[in-house]
PDB file of N, CA and C in Angstrom:
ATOM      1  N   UNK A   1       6.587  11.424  -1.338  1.00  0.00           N
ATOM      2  CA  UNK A   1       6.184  10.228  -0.637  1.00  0.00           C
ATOM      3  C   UNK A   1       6.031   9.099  -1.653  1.00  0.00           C
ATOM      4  N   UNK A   2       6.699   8.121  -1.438  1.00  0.00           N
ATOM      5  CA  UNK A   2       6.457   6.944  -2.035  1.00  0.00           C
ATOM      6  C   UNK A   2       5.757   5.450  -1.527  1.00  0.00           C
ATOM      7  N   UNK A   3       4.455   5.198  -2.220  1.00  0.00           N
ATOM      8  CA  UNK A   3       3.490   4.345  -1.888  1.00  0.00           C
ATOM      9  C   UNK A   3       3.768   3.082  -2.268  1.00  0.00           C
ATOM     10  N   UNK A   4       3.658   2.062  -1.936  1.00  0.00           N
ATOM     11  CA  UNK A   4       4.090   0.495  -2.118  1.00  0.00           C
ATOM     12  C   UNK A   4       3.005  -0.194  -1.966  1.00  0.00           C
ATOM     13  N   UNK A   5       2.459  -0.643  -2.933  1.00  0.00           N
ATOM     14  CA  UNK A   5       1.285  -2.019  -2.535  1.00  0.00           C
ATOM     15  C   UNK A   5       2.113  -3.527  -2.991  1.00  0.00           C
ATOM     16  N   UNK A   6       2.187  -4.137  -2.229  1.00  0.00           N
ATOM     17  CA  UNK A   6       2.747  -5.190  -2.310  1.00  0.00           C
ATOM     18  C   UNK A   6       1.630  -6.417  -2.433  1.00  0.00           C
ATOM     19  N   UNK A   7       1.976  -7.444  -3.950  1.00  0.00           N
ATOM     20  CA  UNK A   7       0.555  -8.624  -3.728  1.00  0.00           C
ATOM     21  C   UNK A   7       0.772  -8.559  -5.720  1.00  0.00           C
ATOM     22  N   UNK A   8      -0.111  -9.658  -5.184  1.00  0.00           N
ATOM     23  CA  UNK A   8       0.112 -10.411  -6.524  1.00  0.00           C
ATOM     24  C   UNK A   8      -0.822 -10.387  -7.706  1.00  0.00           C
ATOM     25  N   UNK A   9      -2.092  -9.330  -6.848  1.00  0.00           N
ATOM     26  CA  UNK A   9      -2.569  -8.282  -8.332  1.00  0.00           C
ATOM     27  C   UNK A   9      -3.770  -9.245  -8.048  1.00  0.00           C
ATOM     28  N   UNK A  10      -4.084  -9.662  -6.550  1.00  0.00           N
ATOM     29  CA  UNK A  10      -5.647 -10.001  -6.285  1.00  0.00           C
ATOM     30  C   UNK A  10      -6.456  -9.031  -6.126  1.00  0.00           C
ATOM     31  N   UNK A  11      -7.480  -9.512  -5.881  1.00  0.00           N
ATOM     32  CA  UNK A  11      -8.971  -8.727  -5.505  1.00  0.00           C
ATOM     33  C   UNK A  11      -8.274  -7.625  -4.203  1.00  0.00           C
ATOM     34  N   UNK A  12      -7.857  -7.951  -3.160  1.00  0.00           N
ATOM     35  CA  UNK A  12      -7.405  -7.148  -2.113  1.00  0.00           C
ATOM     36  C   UNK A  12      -6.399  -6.359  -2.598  1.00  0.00           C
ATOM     37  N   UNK A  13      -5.312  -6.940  -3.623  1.00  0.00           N
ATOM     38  CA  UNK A  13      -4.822  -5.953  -3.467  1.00  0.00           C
ATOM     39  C   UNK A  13      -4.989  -4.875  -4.363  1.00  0.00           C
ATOM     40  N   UNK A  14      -5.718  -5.012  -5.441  1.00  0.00           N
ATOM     41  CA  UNK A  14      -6.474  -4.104  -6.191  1.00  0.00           C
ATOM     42  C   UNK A  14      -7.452  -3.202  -5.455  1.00  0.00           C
ATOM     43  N   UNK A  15      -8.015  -3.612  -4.077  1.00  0.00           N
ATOM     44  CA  UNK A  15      -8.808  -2.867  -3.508  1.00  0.00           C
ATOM     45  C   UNK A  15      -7.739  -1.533  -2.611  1.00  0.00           C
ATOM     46  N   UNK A  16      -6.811  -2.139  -2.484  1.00  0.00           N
ATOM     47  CA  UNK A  16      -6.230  -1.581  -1.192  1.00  0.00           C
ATOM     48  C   UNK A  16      -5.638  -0.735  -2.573  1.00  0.00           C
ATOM     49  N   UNK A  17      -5.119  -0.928  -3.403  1.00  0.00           N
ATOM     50  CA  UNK A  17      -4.768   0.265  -4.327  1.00  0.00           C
ATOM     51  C   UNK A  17      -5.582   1.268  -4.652  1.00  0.00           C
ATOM     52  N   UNK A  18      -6.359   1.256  -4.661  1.00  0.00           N
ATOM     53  CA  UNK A  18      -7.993   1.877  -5.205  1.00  0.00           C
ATOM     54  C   UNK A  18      -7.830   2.588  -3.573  1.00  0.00           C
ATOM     55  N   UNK A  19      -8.003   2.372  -2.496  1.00  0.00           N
ATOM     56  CA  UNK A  19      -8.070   2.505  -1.609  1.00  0.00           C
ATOM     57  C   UNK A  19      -6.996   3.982  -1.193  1.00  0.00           C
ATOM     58  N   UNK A  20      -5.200   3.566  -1.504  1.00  0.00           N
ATOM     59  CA  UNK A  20      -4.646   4.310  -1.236  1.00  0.00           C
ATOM     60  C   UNK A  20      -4.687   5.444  -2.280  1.00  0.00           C
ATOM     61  N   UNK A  21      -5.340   5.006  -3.605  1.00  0.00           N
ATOM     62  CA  UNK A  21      -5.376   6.028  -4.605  1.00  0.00           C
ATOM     63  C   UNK A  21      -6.256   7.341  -4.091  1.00  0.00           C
ATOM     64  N   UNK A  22      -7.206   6.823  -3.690  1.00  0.00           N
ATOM     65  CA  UNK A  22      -8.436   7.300  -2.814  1.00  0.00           C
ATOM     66  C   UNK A  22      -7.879   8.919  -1.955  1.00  0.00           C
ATOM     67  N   UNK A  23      -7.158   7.686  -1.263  1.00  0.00           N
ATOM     68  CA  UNK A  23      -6.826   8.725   0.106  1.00  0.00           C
ATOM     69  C   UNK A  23      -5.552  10.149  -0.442  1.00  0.00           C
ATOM     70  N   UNK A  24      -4.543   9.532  -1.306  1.00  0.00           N
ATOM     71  CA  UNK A  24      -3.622  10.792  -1.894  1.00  0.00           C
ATOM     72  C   UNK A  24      -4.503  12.090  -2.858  1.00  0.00           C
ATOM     73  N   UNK A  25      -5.659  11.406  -3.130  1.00  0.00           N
ATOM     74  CA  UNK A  25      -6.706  12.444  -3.805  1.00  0.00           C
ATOM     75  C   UNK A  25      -7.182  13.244  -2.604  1.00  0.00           C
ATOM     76  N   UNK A  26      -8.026  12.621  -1.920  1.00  0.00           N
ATOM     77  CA  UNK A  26      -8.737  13.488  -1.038  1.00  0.00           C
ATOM     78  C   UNK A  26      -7.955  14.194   0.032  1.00  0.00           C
ATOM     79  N   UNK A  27      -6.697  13.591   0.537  1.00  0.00           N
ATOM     80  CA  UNK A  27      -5.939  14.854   0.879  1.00  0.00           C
ATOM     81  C   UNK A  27      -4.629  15.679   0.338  1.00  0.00           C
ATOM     82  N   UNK A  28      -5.011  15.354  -1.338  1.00  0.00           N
ATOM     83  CA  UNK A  28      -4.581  16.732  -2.103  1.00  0.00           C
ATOM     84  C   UNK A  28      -2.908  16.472  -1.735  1.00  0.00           C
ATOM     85  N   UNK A  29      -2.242  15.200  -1.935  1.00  0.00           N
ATOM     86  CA  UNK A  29      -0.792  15.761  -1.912  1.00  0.00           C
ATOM     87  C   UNK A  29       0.202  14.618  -2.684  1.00  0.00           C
ATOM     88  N   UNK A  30       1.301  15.040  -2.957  1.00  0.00           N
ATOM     89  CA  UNK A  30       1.966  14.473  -3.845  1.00  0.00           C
ATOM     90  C   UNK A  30       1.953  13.079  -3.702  1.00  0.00           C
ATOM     91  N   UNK A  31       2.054  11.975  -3.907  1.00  0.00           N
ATOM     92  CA  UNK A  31       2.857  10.489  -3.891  1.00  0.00           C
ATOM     93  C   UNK A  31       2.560   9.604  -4.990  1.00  0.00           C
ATOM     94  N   UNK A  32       3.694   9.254  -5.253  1.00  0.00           N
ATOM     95  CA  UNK A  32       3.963   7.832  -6.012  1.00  0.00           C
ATOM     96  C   UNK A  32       3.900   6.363  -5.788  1.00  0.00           C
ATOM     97  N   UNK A  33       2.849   5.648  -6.316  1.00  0.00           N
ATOM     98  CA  UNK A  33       1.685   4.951  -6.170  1.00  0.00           C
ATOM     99  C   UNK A  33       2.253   3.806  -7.056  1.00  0.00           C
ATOM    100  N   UNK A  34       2.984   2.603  -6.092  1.00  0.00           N
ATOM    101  CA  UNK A  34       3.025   1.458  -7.442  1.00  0.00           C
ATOM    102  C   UNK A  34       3.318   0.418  -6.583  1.00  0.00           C
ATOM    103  N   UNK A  35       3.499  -0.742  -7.229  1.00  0.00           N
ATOM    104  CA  UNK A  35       2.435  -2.388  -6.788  1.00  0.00           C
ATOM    105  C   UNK A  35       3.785  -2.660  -7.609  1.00  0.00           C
ATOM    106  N   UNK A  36       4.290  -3.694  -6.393  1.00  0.00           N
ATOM    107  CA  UNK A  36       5.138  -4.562  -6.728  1.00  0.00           C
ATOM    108  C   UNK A  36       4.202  -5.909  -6.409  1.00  0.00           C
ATOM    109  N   UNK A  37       4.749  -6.562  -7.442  1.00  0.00           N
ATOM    110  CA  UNK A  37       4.002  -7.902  -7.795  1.00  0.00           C
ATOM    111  C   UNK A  37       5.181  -9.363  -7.578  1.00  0.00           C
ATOM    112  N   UNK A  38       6.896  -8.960  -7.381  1.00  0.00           N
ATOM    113  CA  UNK A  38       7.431  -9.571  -7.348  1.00  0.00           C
ATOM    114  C   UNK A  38       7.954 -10.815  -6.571  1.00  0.00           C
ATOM    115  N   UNK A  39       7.498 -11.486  -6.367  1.00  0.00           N
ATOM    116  CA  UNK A  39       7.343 -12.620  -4.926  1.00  0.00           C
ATOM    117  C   UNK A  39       8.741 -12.192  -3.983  1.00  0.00           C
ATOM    118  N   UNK A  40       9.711 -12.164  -4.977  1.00  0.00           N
ATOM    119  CA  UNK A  40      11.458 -11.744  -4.267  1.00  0.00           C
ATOM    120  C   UNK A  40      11.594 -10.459  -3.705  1.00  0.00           C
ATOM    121  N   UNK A  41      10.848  -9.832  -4.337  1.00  0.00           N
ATOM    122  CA  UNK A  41      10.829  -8.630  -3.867  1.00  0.00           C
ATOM    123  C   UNK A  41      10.092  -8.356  -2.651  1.00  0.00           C
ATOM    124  N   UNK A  42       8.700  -8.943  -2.534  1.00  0.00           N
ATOM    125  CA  UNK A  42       7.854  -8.741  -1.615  1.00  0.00           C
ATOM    126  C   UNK A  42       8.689  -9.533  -0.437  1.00  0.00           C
ATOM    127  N   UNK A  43       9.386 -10.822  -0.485  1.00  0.00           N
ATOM    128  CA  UNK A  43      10.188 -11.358   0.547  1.00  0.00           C
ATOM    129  C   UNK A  43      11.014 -10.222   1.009  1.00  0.00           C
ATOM    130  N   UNK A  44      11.661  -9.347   0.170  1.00  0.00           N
ATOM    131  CA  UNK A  44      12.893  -8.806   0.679  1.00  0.00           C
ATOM    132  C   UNK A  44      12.341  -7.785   1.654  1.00  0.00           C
ATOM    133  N   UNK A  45      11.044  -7.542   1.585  1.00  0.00           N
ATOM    134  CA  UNK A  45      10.463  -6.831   2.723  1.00  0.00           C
ATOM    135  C   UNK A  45      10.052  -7.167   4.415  1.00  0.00           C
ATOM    136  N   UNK A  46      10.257  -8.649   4.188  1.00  0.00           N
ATOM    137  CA  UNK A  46       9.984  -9.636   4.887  1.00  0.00           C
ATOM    138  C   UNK A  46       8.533  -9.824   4.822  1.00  0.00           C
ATOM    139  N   UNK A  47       7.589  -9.486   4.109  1.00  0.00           N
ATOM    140  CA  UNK A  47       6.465  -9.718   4.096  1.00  0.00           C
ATOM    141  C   UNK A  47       6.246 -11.233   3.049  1.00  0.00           C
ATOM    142  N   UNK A  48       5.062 -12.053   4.361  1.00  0.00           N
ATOM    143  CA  UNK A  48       4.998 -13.150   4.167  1.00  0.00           C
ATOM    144  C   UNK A  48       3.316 -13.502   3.668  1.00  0.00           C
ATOM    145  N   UNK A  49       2.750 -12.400   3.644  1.00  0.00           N
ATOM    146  CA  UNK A  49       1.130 -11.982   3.600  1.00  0.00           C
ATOM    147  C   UNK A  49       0.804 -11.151   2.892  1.00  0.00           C
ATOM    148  N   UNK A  50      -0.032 -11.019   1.650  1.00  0.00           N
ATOM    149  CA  UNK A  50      -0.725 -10.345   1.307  1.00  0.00           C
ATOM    150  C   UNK A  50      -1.683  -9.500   1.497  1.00  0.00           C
ATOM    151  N   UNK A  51      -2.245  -8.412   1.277  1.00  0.00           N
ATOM    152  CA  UNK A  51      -1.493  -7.114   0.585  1.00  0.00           C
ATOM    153  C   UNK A  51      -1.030  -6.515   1.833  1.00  0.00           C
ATOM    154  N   UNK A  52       0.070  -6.151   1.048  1.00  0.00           N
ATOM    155  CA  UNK A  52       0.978  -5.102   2.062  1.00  0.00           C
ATOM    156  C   UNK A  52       1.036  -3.808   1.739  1.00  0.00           C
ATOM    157  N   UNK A  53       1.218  -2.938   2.542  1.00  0.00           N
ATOM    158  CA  UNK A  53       1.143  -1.590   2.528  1.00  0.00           C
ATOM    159  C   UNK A  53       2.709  -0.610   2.626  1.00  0.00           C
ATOM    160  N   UNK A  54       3.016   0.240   2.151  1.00  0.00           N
ATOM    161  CA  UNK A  54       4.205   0.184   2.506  1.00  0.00           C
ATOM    162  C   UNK A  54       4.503   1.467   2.027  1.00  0.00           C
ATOM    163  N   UNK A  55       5.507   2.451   2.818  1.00  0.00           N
ATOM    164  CA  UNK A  55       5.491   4.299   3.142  1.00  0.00           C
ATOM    165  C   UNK A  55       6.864   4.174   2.995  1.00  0.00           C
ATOM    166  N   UNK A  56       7.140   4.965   1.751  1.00  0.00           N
ATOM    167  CA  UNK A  56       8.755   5.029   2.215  1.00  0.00           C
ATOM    168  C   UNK A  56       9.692   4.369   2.807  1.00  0.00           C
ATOM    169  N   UNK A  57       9.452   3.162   1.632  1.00  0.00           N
ATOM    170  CA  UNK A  57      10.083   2.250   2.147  1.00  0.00           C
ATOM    171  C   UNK A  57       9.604   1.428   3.452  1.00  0.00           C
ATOM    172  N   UNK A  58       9.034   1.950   4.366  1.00  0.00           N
ATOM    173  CA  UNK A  58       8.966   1.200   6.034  1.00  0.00           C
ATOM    174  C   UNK A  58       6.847   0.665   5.812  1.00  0.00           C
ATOM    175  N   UNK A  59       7.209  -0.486   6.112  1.00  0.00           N
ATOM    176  CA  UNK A  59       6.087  -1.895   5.772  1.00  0.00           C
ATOM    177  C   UNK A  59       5.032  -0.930   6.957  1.00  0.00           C
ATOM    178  N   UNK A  60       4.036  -0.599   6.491  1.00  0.00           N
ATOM    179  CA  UNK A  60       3.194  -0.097   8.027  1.00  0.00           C
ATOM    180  C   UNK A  60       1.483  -1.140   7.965  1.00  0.00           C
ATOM    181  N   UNK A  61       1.256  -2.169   7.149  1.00  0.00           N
ATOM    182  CA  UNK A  61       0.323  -2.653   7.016  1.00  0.00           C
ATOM    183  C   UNK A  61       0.434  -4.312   6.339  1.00  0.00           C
ATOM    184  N   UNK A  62       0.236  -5.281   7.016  1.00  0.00           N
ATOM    185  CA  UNK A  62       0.499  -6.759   6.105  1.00  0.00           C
ATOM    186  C   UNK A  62      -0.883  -7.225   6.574  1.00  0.00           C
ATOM    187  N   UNK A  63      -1.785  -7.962   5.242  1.00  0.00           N
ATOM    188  CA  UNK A  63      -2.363  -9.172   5.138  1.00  0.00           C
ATOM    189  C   UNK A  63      -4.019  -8.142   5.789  1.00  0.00           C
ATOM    190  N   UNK A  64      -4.145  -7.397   5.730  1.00  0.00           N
ATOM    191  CA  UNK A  64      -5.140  -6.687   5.724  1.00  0.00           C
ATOM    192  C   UNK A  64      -5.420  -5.137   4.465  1.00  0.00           C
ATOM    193  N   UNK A  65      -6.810  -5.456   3.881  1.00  0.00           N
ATOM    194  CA  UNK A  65      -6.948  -3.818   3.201  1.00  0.00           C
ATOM    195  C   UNK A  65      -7.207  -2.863   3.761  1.00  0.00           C
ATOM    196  N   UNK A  66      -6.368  -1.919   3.799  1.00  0.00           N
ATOM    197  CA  UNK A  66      -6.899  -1.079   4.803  1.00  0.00           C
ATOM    198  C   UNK A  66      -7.759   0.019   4.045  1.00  0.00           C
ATOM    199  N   UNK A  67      -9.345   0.772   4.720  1.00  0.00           N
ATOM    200  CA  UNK A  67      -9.474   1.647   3.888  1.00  0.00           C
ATOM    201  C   UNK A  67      -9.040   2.727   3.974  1.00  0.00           C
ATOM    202  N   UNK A  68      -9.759   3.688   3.290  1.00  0.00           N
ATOM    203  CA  UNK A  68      -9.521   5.106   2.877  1.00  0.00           C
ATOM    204  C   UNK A  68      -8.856   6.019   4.103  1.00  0.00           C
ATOM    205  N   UNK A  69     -10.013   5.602   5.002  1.00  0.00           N
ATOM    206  CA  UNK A  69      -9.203   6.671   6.103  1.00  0.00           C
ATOM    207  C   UNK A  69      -8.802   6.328   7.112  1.00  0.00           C
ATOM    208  N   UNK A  70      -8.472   4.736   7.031  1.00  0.00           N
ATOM    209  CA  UNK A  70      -6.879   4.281   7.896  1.00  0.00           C
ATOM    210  C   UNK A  70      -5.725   4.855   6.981  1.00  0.00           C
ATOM    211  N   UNK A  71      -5.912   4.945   5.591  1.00  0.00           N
ATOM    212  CA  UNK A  71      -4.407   5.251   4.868  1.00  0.00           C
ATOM    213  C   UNK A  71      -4.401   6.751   5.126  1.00  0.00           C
ATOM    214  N   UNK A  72      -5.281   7.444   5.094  1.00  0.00           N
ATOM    215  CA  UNK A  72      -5.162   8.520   5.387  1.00  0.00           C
ATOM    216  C   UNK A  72      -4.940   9.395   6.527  1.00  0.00           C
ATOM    217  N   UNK A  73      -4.890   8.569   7.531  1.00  0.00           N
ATOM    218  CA  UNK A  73      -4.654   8.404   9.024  1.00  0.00           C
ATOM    219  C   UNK A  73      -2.840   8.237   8.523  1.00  0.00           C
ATOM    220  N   UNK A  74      -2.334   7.408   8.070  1.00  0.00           N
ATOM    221  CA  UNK A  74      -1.311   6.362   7.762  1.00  0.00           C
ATOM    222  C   UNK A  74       0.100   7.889   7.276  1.00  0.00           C
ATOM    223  N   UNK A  75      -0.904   8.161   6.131  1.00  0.00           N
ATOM    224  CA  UNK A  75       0.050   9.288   5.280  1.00  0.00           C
ATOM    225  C   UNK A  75       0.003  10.427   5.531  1.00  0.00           C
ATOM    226  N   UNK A  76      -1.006  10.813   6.365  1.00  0.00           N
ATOM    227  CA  UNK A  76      -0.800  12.334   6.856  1.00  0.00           C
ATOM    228  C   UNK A  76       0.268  12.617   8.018  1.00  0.00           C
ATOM    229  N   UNK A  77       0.892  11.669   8.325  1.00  0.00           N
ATOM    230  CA  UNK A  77       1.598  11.736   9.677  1.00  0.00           C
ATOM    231  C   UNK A  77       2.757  12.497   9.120  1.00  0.00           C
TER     232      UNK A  77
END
């Protein structure tokens, strides 16, 4: 599973990282965890809002942090 925080390395989106770090701990399973910071990049997602959330590729969260056990709600599916 590959994790996407999208944002420009604010307070939110440092939280929402902390957040999804959170949740791949407590339910014990593999994923790769990284923060694109790239404005072009974050466009090419069509995301127009900060922090974004984002599963394999497919955007499931914009312009809200979500916590621990919405992501974990999010990634156990």
């Amino acid at each position: 599973m590959k994790i996407e925080i999208l944002g420009a390395g604010c307070p939110k989106c440092k939280q929402l990282t902390a957040n999804a770090e959170a949740a791949v701990r407590e339910l014990n399973i593999q994923a790769e965890i990284g923060k694109v910071t790239d404005i072009d990049k974050i466009t090419d997602y069509g995301v127009m809002m900060t922090p974004a959330f984002v599963v394999d590729g497919t955007v499931v969260s914009v312009g809200k942090v979500l916590n621990t056990d919405e992501i974990k709600k999010i990634i156990a599916k």
